[in-house]
Structure formats: structure tokens, C-alpha cells
PDB file of N, CA and C in Angstrom:
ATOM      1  N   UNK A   1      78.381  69.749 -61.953  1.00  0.00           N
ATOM      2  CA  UNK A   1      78.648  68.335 -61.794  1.00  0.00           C
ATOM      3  C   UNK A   1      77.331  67.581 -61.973  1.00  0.00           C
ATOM      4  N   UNK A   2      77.571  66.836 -62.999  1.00  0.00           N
ATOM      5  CA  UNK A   2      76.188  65.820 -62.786  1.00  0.00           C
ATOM      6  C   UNK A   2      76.133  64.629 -61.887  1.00  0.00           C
ATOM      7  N   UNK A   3      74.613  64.463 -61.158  1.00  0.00           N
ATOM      8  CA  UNK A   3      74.397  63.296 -60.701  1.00  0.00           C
ATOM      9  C   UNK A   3      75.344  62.323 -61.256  1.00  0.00           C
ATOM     10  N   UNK A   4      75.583  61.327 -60.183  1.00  0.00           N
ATOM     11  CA  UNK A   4      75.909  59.878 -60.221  1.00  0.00           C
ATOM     12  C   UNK A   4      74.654  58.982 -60.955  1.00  0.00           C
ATOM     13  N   UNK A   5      75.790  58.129 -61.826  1.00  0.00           N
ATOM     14  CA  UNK A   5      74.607  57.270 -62.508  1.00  0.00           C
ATOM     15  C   UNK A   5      74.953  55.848 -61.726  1.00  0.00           C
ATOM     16  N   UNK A   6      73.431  55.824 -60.995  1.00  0.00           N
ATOM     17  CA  UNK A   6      73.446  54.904 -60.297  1.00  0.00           C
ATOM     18  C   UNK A   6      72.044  54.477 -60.088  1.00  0.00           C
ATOM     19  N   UNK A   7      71.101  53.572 -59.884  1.00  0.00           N
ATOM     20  CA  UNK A   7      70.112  53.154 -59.248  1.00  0.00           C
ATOM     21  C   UNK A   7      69.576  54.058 -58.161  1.00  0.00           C
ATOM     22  N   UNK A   8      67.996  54.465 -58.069  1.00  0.00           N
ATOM     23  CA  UNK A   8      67.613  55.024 -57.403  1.00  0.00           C
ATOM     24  C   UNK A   8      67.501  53.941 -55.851  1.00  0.00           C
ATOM     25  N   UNK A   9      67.167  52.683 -56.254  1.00  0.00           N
ATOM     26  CA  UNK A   9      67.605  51.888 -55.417  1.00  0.00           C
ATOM     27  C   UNK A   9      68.687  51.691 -54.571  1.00  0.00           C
ATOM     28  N   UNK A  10      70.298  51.820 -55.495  1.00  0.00           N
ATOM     29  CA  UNK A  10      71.386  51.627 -54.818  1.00  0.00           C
ATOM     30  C   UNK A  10      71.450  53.392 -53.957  1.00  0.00           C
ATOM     31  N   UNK A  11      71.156  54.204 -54.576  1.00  0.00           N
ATOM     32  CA  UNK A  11      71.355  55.657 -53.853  1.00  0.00           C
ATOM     33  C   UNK A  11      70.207  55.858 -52.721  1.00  0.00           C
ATOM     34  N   UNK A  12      69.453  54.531 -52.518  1.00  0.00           N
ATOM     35  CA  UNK A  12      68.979  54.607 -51.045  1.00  0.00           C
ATOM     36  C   UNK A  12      69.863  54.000 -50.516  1.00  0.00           C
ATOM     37  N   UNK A  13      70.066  53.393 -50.638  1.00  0.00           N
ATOM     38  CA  UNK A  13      70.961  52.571 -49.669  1.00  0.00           C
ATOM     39  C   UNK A  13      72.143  52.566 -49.187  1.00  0.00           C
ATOM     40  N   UNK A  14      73.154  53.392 -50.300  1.00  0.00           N
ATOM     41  CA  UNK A  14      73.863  54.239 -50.442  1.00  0.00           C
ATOM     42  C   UNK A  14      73.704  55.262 -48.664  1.00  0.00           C
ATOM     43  N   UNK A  15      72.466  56.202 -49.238  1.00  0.00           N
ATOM     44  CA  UNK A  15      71.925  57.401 -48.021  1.00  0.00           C
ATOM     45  C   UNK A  15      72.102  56.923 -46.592  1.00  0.00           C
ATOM     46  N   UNK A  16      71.243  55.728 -46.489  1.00  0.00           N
ATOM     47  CA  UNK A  16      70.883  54.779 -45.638  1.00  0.00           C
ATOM     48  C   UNK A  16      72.462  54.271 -44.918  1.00  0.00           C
ATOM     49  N   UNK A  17      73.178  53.914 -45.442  1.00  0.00           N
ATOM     50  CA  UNK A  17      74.664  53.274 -44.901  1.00  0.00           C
ATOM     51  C   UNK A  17      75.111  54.697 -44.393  1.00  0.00           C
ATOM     52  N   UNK A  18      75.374  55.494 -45.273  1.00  0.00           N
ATOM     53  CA  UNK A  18      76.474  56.590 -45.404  1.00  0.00           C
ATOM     54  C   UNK A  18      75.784  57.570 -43.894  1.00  0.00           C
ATOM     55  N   UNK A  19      74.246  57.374 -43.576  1.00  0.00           N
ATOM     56  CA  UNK A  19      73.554  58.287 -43.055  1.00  0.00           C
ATOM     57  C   UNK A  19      73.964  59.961 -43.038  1.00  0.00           C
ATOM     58  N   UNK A  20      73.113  60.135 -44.720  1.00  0.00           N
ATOM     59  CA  UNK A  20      73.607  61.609 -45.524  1.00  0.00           C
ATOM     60  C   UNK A  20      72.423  61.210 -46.247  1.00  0.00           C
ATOM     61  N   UNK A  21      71.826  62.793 -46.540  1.00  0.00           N
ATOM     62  CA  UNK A  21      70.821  62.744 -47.156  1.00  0.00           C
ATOM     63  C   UNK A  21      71.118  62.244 -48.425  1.00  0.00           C
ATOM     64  N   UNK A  22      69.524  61.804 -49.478  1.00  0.00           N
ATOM     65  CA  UNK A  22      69.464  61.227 -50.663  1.00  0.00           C
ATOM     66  C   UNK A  22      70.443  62.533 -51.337  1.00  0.00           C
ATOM     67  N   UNK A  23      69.692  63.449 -51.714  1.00  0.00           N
ATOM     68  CA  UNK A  23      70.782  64.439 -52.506  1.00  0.00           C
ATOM     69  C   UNK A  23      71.526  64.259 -51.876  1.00  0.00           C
ATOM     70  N   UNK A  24      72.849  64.527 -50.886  1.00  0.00           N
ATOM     71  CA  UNK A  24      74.019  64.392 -50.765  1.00  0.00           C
ATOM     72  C   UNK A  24      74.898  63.358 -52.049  1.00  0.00           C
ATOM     73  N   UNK A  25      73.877  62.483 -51.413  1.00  0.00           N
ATOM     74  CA  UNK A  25      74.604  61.114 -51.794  1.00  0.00           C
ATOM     75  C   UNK A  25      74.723  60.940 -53.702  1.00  0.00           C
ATOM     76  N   UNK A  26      73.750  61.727 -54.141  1.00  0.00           N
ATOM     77  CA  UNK A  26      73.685  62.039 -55.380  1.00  0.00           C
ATOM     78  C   UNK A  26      74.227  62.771 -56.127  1.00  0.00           C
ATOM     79  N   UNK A  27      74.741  63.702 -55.550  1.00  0.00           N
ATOM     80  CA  UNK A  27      75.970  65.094 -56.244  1.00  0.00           C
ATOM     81  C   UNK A  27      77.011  64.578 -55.494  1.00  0.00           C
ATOM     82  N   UNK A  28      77.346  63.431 -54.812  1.00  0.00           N
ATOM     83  CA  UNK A  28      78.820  63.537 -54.324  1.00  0.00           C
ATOM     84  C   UNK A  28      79.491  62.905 -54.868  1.00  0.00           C
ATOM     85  N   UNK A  29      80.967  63.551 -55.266  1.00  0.00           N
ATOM     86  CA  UNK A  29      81.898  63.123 -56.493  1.00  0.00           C
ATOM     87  C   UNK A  29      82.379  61.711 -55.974  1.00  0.00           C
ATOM     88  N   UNK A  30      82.441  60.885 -57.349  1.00  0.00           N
ATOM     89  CA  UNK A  30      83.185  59.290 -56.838  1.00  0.00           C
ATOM     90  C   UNK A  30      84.039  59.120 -56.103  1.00  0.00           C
ATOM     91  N   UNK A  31      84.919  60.098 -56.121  1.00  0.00           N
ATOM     92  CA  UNK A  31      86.116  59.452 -55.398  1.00  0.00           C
ATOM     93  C   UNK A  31      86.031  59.973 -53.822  1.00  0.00           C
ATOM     94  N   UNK A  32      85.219  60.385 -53.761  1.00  0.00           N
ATOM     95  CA  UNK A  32      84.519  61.222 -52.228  1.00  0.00           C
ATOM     96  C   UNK A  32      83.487  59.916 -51.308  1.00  0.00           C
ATOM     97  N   UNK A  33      82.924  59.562 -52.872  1.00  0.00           N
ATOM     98  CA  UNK A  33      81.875  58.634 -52.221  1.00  0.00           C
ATOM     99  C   UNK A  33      82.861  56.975 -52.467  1.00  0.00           C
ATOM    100  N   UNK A  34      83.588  56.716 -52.872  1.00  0.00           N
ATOM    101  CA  UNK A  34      84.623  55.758 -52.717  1.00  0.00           C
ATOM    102  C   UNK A  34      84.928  55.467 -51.582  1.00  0.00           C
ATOM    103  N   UNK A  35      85.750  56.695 -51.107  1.00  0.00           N
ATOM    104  CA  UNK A  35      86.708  57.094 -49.636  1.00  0.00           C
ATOM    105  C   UNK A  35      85.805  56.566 -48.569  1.00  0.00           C
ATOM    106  N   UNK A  36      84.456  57.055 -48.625  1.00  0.00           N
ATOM    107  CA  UNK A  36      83.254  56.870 -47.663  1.00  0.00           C
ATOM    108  C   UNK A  36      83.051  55.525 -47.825  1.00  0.00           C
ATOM    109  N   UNK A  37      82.560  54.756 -48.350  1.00  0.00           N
ATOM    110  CA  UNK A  37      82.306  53.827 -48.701  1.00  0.00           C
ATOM    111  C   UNK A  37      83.426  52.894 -48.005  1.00  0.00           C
ATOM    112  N   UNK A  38      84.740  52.790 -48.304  1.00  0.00           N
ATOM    113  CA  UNK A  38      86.253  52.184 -47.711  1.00  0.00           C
ATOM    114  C   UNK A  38      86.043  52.344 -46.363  1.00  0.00           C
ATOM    115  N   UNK A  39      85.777  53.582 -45.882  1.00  0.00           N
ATOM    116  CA  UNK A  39      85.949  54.061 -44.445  1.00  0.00           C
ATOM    117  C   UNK A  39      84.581  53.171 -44.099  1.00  0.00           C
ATOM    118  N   UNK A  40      83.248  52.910 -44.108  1.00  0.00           N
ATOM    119  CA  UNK A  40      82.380  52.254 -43.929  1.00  0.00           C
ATOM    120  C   UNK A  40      82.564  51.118 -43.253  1.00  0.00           C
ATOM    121  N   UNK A  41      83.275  50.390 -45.192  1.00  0.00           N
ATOM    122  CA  UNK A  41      83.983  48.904 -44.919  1.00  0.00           C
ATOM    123  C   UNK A  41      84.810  48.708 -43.573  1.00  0.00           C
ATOM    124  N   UNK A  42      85.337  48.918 -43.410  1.00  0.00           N
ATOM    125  CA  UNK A  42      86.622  49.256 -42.734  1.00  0.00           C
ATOM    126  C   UNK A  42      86.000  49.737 -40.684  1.00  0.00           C
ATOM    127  N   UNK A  43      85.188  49.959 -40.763  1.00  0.00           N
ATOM    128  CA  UNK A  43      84.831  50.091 -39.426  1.00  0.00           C
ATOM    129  C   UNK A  43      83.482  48.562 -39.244  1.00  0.00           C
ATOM    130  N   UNK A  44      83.128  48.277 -40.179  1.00  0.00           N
ATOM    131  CA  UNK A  44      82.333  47.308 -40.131  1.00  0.00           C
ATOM    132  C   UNK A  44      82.850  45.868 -39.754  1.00  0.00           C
ATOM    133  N   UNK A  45      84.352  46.259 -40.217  1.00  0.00           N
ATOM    134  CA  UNK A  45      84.995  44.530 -40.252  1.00  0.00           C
ATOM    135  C   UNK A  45      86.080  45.012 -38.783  1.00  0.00           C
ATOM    136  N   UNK A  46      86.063  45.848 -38.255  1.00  0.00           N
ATOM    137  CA  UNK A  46      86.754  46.077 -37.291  1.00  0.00           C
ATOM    138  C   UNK A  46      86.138  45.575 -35.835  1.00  0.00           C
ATOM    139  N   UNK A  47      84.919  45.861 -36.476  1.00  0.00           N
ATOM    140  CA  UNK A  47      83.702  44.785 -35.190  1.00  0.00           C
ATOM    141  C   UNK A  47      83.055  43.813 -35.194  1.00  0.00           C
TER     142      UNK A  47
END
């Protein structure tokens, strides 16, 4: 599987939200890092 093409910028921040290392956040498949991302949203607007 290749890296996500994304900003080394956005894949800090990415790390940083998700709190998962930089590689994690870099080999993890879209629709994995989607789900995460939703689930994020979703507890953020709940508070």
C-alpha cells in the first residue's frame, strides 16, 4: 500500500488530532482514516 498523498503539513496534524503516530497516519487506508476523522468530528460537536 502506498503512502497517502497528502501534505507533510496536513499529516501532522492529521497525527496530532487522531493522537497516532506520524507513520500510522501515513499508511492508513482512506476509508480507515475517513471513519476516524467522522468519529473525531462527531465527538467534538457533541461538546
Amino acid at each position: 500500500m502506498k503512502p497517502l498523498q497528502i501534505s507533510p503539513e496536513t499529516a501532522i496534524k492529521l497525527a496530532k488530532a487522531l493522537n497516532v503516530p506520524l507513520e500510522q497516519v501515513m499508511h492508513m487506508p482512506m476509508p480507515i482514516l475517513l471513519k476516524k476523522l467522522a468519529e473525531l468530528d462527531t465527538n467534538k460537536n457533541r461538546y
